[in-house]
C-alpha atoms as a PDB file:
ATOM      1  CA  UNK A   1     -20.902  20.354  13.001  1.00  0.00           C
ATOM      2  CA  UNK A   2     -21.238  16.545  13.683  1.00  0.00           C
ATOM      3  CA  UNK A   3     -19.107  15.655  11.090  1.00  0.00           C
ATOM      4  CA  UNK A   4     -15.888  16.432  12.937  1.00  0.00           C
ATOM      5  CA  UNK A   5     -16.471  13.337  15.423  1.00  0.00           C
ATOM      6  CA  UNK A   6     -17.509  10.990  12.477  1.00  0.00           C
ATOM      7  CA  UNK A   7     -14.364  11.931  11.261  1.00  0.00           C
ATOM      8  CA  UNK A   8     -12.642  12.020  14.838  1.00  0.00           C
ATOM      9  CA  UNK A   9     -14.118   8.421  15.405  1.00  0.00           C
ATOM     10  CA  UNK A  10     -12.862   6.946  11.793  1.00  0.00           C
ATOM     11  CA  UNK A  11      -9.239   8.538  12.788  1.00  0.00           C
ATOM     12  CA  UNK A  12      -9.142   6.731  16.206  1.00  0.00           C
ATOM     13  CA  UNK A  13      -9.415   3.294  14.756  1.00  0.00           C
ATOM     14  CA  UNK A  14      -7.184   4.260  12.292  1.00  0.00           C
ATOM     15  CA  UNK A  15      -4.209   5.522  14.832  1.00  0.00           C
ATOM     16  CA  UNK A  16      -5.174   2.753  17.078  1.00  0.00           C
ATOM     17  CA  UNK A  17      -4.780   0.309  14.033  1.00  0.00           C
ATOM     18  CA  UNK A  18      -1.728   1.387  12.960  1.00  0.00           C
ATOM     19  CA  UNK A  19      -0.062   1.917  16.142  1.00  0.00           C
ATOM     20  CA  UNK A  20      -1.376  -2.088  17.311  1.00  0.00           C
ATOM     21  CA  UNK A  21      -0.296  -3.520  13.783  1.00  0.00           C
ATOM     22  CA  UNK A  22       3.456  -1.808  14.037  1.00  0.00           C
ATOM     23  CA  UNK A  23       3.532  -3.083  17.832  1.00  0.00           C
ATOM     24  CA  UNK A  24       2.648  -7.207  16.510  1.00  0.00           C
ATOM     25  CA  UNK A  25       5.236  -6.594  13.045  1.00  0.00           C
ATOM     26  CA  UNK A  26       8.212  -5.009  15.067  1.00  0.00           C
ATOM     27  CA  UNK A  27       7.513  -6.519  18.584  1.00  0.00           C
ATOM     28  CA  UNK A  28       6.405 -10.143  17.242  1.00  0.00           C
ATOM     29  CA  UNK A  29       8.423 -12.418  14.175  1.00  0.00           C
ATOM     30  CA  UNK A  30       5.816 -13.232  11.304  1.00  0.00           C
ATOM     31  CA  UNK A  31       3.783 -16.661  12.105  1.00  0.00           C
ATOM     32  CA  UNK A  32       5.493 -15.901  16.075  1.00  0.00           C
ATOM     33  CA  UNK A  33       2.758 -16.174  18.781  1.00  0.00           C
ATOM     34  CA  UNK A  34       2.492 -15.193  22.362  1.00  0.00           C
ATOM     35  CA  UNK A  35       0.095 -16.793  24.431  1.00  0.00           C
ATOM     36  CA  UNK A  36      -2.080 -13.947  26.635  1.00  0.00           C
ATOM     37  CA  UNK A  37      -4.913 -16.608  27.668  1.00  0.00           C
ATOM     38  CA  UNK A  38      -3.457 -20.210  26.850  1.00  0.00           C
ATOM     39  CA  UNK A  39      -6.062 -21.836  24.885  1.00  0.00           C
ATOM     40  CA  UNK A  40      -8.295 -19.353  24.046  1.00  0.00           C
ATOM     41  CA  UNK A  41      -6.006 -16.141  22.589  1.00  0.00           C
ATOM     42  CA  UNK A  42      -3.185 -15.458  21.891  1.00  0.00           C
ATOM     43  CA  UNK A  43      -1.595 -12.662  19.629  1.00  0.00           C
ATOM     44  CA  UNK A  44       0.099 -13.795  15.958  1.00  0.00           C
ATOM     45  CA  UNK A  45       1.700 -12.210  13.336  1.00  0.00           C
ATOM     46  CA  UNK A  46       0.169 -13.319  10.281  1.00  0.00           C
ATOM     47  CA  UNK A  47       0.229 -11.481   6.646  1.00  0.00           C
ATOM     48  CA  UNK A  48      -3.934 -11.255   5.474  1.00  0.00           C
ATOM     49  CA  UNK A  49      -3.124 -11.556   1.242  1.00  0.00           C
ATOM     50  CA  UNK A  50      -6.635 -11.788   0.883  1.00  0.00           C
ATOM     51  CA  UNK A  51     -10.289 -10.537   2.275  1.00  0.00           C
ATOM     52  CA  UNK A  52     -11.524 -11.028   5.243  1.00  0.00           C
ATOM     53  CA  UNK A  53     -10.296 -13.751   7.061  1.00  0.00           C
ATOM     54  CA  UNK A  54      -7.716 -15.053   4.798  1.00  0.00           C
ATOM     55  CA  UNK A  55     -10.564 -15.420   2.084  1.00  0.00           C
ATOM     56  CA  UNK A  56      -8.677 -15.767  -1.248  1.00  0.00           C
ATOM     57  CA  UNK A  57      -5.039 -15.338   0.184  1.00  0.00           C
ATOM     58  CA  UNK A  58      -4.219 -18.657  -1.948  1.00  0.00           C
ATOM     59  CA  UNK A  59      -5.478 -17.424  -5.074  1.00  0.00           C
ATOM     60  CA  UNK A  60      -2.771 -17.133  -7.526  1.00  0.00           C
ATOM     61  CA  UNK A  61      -4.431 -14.102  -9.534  1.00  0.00           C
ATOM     62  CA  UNK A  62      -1.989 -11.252  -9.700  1.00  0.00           C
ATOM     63  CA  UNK A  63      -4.960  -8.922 -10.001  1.00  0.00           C
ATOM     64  CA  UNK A  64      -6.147 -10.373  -6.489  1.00  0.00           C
ATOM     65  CA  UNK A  65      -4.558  -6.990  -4.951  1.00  0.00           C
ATOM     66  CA  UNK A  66      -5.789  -4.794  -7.309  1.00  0.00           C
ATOM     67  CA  UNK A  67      -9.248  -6.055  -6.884  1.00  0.00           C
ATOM     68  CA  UNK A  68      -9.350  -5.914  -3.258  1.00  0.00           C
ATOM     69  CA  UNK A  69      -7.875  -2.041  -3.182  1.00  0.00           C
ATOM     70  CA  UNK A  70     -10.608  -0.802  -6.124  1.00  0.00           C
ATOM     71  CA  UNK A  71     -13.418  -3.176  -3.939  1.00  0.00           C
ATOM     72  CA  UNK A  72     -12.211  -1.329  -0.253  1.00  0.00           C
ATOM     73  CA  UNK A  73     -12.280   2.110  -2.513  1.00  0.00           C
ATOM     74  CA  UNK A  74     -16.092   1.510  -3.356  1.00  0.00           C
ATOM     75  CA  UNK A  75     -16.985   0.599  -0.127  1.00  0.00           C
ATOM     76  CA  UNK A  76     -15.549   3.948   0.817  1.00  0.00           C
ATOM     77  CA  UNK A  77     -17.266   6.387  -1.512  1.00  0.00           C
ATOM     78  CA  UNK A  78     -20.703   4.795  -0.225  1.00  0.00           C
ATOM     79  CA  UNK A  79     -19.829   5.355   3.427  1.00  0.00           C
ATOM     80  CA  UNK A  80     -18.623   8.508   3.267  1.00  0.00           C
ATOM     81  CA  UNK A  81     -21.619   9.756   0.732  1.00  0.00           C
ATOM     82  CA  UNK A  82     -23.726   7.902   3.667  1.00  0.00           C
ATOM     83  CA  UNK A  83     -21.895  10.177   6.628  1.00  0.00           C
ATOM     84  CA  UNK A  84     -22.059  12.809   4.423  1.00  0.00           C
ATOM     85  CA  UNK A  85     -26.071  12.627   4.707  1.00  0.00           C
ATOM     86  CA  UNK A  86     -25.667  12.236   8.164  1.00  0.00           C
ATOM     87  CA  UNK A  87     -26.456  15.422  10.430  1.00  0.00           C
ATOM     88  CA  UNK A  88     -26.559  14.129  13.712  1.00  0.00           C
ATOM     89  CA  UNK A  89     -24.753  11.684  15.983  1.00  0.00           C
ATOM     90  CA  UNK A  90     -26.927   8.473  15.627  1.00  0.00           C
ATOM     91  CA  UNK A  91     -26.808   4.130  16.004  1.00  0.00           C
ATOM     92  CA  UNK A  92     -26.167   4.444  12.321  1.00  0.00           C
ATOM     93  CA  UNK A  93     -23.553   7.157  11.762  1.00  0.00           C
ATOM     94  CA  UNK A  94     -21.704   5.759  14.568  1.00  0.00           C
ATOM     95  CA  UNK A  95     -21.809   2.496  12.493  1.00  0.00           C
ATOM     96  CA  UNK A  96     -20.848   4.380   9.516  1.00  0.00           C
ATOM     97  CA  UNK A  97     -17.962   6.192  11.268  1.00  0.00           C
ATOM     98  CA  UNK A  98     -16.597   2.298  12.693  1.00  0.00           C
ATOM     99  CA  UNK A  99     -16.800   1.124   9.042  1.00  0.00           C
ATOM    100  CA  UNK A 100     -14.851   4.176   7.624  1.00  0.00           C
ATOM    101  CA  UNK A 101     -12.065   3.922  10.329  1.00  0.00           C
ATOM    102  CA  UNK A 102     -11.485   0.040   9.702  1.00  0.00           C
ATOM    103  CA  UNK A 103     -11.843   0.097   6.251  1.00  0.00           C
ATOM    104  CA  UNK A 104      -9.194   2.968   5.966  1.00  0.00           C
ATOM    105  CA  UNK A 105      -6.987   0.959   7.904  1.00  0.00           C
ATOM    106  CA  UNK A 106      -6.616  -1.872   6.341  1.00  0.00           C
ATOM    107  CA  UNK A 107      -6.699  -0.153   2.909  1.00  0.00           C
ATOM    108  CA  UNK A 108      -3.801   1.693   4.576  1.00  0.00           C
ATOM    109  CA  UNK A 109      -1.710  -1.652   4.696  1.00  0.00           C
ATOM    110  CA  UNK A 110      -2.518  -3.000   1.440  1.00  0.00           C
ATOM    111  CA  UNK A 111      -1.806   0.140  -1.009  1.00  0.00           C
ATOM    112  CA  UNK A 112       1.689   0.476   1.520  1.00  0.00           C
ATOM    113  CA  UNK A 113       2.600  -3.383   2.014  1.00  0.00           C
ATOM    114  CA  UNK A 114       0.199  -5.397  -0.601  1.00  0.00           C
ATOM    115  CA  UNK A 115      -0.873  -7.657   2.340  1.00  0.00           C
ATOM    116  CA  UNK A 116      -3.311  -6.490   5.786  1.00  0.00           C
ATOM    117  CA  UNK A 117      -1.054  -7.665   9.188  1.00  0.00           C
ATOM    118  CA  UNK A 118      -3.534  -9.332  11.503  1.00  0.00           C
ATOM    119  CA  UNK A 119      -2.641 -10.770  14.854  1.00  0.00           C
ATOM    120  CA  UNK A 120      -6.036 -11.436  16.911  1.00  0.00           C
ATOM    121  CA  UNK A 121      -5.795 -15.030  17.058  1.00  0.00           C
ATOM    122  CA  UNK A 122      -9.093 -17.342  19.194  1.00  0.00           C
ATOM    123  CA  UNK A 123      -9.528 -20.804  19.991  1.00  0.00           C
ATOM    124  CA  UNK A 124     -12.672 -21.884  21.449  1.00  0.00           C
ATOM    125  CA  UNK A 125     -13.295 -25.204  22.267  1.00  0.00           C
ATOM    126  CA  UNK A 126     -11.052 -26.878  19.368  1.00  0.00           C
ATOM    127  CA  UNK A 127     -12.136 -24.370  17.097  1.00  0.00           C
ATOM    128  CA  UNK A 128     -10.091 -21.850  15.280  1.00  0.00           C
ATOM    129  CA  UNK A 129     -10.998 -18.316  14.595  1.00  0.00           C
ATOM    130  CA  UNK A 130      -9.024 -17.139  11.849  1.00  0.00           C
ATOM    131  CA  UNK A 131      -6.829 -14.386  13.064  1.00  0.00           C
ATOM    132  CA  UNK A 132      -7.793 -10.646  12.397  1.00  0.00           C
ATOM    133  CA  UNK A 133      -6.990  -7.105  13.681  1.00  0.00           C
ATOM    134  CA  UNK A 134      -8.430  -4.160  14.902  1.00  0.00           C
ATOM    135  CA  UNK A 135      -9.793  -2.580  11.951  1.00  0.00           C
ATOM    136  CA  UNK A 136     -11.533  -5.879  11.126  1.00  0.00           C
ATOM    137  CA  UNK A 137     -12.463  -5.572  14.584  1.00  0.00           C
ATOM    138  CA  UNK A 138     -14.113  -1.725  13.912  1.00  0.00           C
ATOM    139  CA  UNK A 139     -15.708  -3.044  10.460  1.00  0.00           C
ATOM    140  CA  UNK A 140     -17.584  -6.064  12.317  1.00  0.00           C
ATOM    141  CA  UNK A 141     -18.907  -3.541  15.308  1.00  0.00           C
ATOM    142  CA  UNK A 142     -19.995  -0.613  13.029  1.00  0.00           C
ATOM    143  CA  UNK A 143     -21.821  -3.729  10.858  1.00  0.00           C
ATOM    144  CA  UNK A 144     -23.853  -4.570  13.934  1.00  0.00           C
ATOM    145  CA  UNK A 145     -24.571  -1.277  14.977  1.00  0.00           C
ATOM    146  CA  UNK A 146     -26.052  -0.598  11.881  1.00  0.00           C
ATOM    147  CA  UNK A 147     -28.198  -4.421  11.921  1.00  0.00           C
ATOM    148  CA  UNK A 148     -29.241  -3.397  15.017  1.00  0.00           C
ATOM    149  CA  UNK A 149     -30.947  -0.101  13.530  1.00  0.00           C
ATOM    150  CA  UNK A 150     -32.345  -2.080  10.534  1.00  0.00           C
ATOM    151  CA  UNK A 151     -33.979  -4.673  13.033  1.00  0.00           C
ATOM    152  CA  UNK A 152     -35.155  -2.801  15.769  1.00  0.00           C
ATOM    153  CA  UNK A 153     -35.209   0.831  15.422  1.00  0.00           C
ATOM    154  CA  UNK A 154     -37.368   0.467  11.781  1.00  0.00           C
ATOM    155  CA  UNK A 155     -39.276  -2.082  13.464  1.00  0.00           C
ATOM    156  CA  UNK A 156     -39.868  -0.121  16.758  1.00  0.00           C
ATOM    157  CA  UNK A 157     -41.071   3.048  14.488  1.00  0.00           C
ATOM    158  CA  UNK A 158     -43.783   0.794  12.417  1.00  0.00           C
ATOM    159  CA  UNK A 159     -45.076  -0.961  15.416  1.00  0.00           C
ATOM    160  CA  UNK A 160     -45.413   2.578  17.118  1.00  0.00           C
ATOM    161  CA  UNK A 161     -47.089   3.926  14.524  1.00  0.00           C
ATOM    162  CA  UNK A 162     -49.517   0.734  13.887  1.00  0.00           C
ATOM    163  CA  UNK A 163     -50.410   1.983  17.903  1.00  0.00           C
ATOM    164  CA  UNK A 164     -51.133   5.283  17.022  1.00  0.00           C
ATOM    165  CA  UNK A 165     -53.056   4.644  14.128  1.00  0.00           C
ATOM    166  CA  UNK A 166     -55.571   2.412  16.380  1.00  0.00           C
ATOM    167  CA  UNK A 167     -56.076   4.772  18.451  1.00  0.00           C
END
């Protein structure tokens, strides 16, 4: 059954999460850096209160947690229903599977800590990425993978089949 490497995919990211997170909290002070490529990355310890890239982390709302866990729980149900559907190994379920694995992840640190530990910190040209982690990392990929098969696969079947109907 396919399912087991959706499921083996989504449990990579997650052990590879977890393990890089508790590397940067125990190996690196929070707000510490160290410089791997001087002016362009280096690796942070920063504490994510809020959603992607720091959105909301100075929002005072105590329910600002809370809304973020039920939100990330949501999200969940739809990809998994989504992989569920899935019987074969495609651009999509690979997406899917990417999405599940971050997602768990970082829902992993906020139900055990209340906060999501990011360290990936850029600089290019003057400007400042704001820092993120792995799972963000697996969320943004599976994203793509799954734009890509909305903008070219669809449109690759329609204009094939415009072809076959002039025939």
């Amino acid at each position: 059954m396919v399912r087991k490497y959706h499921l083996l995919i989504a449990f990579v990211i997650v052990a590879v999460d977890r393990l890089s997170k508790w590397l940067v909290s125990t190996h690196i002070p929070l707000h510490g850096t160290h410089e791997v490529f001087p002016g362009l990355f280096r690796l942070t310890h920063v504490q994510n209160r809020g959603a992607a890239f720091g959105l909301w982390s100075d929002s005072p709302s105590e329910w600002k947690v809370t809304m973020l866990i039920l939100f990330s729980l949501a999200a969940l149900l739809v990809v998994v229903a989504l992989l569920w559907k899935s019987h074969s190994m495609t651009t999509t379920a690979a997406g899917l599977a990417l999405i599940l694995g971050g997602a768990l992840g970082n829902l992993w640190d906020r139900l055990s800590m209340g906060y999501v530990v990011d360290f990936l910190d850029f600089s290019v040209s003057g400007y400042h990425w704001p820092a993120f982690n792995l799972a963000d990392s697996a969320i943004v990929i599976g994203a793509l993978l799954l734009v890509s098969e909305i903008l070219f696969s669809k449109g690759n079947e329609a204009a094939e089949g415009e072809l076959v109907g002039d025939r």
